[in-house]
Protein backbone atom coordinates (compact mmCIF):
# COMPACT_ATOMS: atom_id res chain seq x y z
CA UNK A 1 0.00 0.00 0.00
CA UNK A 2 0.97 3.41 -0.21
CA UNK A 3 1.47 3.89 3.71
CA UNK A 4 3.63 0.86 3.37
CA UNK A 5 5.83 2.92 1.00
CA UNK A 6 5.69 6.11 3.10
CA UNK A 7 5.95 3.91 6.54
CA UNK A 8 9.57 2.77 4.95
CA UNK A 9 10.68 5.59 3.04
CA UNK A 10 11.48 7.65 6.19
CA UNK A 11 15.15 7.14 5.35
CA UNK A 12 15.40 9.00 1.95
CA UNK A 13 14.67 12.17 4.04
CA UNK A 14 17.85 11.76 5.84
CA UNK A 15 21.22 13.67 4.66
CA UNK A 16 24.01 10.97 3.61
CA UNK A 17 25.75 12.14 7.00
CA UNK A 18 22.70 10.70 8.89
CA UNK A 19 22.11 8.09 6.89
CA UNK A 20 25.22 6.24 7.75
CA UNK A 21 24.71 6.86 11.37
CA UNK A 22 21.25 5.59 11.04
CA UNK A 23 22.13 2.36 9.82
CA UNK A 24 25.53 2.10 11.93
CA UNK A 25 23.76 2.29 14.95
CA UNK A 26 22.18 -1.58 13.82
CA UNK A 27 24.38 -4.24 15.31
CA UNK A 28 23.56 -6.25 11.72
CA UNK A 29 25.12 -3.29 9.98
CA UNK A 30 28.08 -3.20 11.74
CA UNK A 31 28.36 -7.15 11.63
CA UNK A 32 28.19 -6.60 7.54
CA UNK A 33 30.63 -3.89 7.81
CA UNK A 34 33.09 -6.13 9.99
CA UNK A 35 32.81 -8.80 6.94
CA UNK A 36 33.22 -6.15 3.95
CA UNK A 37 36.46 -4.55 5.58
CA UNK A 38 37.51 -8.28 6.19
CA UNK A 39 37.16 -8.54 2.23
CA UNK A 40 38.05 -7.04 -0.44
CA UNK A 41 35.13 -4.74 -0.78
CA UNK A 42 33.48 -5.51 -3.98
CA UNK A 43 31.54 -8.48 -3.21
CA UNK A 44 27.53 -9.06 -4.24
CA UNK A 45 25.43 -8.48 -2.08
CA UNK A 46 21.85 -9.31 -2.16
CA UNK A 47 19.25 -7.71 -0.15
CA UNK A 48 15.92 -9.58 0.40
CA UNK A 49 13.39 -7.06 1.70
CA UNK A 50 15.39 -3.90 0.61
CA UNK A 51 11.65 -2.04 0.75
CA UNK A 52 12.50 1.43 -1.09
CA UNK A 53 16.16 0.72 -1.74
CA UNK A 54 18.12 3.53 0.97
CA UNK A 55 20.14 0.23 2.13
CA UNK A 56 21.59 0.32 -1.24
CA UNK A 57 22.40 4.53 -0.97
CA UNK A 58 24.21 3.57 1.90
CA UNK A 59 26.13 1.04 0.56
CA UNK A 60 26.90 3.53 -2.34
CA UNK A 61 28.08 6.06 0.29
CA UNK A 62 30.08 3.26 1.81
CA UNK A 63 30.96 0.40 -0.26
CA UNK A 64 30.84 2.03 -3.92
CA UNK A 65 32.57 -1.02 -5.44
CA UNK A 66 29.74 -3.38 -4.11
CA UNK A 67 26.89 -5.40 -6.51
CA UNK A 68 24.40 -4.63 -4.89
CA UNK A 69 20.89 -6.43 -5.91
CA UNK A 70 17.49 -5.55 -3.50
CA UNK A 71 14.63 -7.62 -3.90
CA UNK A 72 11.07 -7.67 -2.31
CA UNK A 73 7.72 -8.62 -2.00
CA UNK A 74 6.33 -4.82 -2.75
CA UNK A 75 5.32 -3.75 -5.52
CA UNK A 76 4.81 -0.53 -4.77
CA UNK A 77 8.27 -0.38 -2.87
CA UNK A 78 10.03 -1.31 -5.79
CA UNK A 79 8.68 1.38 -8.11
CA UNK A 80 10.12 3.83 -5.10
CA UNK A 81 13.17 2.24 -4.84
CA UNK A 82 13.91 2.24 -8.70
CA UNK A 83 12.42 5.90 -8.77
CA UNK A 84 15.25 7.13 -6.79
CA UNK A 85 17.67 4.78 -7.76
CA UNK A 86 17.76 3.47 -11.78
CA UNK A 87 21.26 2.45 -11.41
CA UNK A 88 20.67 -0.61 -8.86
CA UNK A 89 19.17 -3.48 -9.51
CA UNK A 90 15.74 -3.94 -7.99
CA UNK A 91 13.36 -7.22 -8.38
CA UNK A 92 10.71 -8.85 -6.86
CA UNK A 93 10.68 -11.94 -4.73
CA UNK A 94 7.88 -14.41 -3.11
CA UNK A 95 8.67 -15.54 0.35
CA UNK A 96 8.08 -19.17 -1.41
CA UNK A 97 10.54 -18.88 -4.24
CA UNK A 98 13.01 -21.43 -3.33
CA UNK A 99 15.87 -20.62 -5.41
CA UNK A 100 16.26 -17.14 -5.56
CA UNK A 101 19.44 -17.03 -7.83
CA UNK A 102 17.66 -18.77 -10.78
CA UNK A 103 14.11 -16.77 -9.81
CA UNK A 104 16.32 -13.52 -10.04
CA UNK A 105 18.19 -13.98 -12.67
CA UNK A 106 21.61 -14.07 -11.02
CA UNK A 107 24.51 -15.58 -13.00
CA UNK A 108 26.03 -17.00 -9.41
CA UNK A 109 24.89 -17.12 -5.75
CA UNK A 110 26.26 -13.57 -4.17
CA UNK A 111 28.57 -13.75 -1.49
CA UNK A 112 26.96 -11.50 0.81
CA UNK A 113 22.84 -11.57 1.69
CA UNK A 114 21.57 -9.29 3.73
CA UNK A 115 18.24 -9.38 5.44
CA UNK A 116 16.48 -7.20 8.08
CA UNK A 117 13.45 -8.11 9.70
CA UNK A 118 11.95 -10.29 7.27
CA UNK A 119 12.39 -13.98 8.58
CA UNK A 120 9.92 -13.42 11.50
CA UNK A 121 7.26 -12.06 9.17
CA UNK A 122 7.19 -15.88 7.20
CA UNK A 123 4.63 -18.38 8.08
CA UNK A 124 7.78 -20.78 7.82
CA UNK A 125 10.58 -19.03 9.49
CA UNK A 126 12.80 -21.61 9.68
CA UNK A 127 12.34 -23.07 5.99
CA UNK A 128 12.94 -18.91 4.85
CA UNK A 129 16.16 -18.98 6.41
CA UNK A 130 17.01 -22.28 5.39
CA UNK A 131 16.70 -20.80 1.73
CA UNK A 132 18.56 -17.76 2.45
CA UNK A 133 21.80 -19.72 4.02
CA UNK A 134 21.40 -21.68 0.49
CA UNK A 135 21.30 -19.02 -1.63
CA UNK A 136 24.04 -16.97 -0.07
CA UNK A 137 27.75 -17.94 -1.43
CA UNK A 138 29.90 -17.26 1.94
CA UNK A 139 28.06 -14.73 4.40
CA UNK A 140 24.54 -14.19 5.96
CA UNK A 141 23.57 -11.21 8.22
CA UNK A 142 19.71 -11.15 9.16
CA UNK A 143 18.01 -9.52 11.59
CA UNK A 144 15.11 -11.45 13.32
CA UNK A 145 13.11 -11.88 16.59
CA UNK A 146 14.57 -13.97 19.09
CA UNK A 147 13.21 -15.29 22.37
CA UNK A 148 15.45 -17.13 24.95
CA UNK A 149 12.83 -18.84 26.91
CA UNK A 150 9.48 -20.92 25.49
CA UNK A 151 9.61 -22.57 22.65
CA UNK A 152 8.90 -20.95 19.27
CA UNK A 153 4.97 -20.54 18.70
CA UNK A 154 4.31 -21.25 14.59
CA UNK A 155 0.63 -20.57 14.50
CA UNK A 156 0.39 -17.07 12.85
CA UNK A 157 -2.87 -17.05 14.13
CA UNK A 158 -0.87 -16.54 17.72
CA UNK A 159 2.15 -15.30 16.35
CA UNK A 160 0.72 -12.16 14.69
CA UNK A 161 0.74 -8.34 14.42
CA UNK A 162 -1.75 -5.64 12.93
CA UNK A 163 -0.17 -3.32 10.53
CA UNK A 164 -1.89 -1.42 7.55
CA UNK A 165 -5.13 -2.81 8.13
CA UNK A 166 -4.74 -6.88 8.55
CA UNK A 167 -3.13 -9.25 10.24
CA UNK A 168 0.38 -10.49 9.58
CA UNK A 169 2.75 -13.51 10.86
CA UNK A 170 5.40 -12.15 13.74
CA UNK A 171 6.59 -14.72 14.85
CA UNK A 172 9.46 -14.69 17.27
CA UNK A 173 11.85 -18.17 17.35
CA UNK A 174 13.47 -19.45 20.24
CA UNK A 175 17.11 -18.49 19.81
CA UNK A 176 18.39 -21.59 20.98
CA UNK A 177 16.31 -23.05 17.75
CA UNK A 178 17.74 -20.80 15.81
CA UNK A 179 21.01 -21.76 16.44
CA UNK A 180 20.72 -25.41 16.46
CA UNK A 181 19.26 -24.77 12.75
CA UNK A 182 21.72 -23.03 11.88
């Protein structure tokens, strides 16, 4: 919807100066950083649920010499994202699309996938990061909902929040599942 698109645009209003410190203050941000100074800073890097695309502005402002591809469920995020940015590389993804280098066109899996509060929105958390560990070539940084106590409740009828009008899966894993997954 278009509140969606407003609701994560917020960023684009920001001045590149406050951008960075925006997304630097994210513990998953400075994890990715750690890994692209450890590298040789032009890597891929896919980002599944880039929403209107200012991950990849600061990644420009950053790390100029990364491939950077965003892809996402919105439709009407996209259009923003590609908007403001023509130069990157912006597709759209179903949370069931199992093999997301072929369904996107890549030529090989990307070494770096990046993904921020998306896995707890799936009805099948687990099986969504299962596919993002496959499709990533060497590093994955998510951000997700973790709980260390009670064991993680599935049923999004339970497991739920209320945004834009409806009902959507939130569903917070145990972390100690999350790690024996992984």
């Amino acid at each position: 919807s278009a509140e969606h698109v407003r609701h994560f645009d917020f960023r684009s209003a920001l001045s590149a100066k406050n951008l960075i410190r925006n997304y630097e203050t994210l513990n998953d941000v400075q994890l990715l950083n750690g890994r692209l100074r450890a590298g040789n800073g032009s890597e891929t890097l896919l980002e599944v649920g880039c929403a209107t695309g200012e991950f990849f502005r600061y990644l420009q402002l950053k790390w100029p010499k990364v491939a950077y591809c965003g892809t996402d469920i919105s439709q009407g995020a996209l259009e923003r994202a590609r908007g403001k940015y023509p130069e990157a590389r912006f597709l759209a993804s179903e949370p069931s699309d199992v093999d997301l280098v072929n369904v996107l066109g890549l030529h090989q899996k990307p070494e770096l996938l990046y993904s921020k509060d998306v896995i707890h929105h799936q009805t099948d958390p687990f099986g969504f990061m299962q596919r993002l560990i496959d499709t990533v070539k060497h590093t994955l940084v998510v951000r997700l909902r973790t709980r260390d106590t009670g064991a993680t409740v599935f049923d999004p009828e339970l497991s739920c929040q209320h945004h834009y009008g409806g009902w959507m899966p939130y569903i917070v894993m145990n972390i100690d599942e999350v790690v024996e997954r992984v």
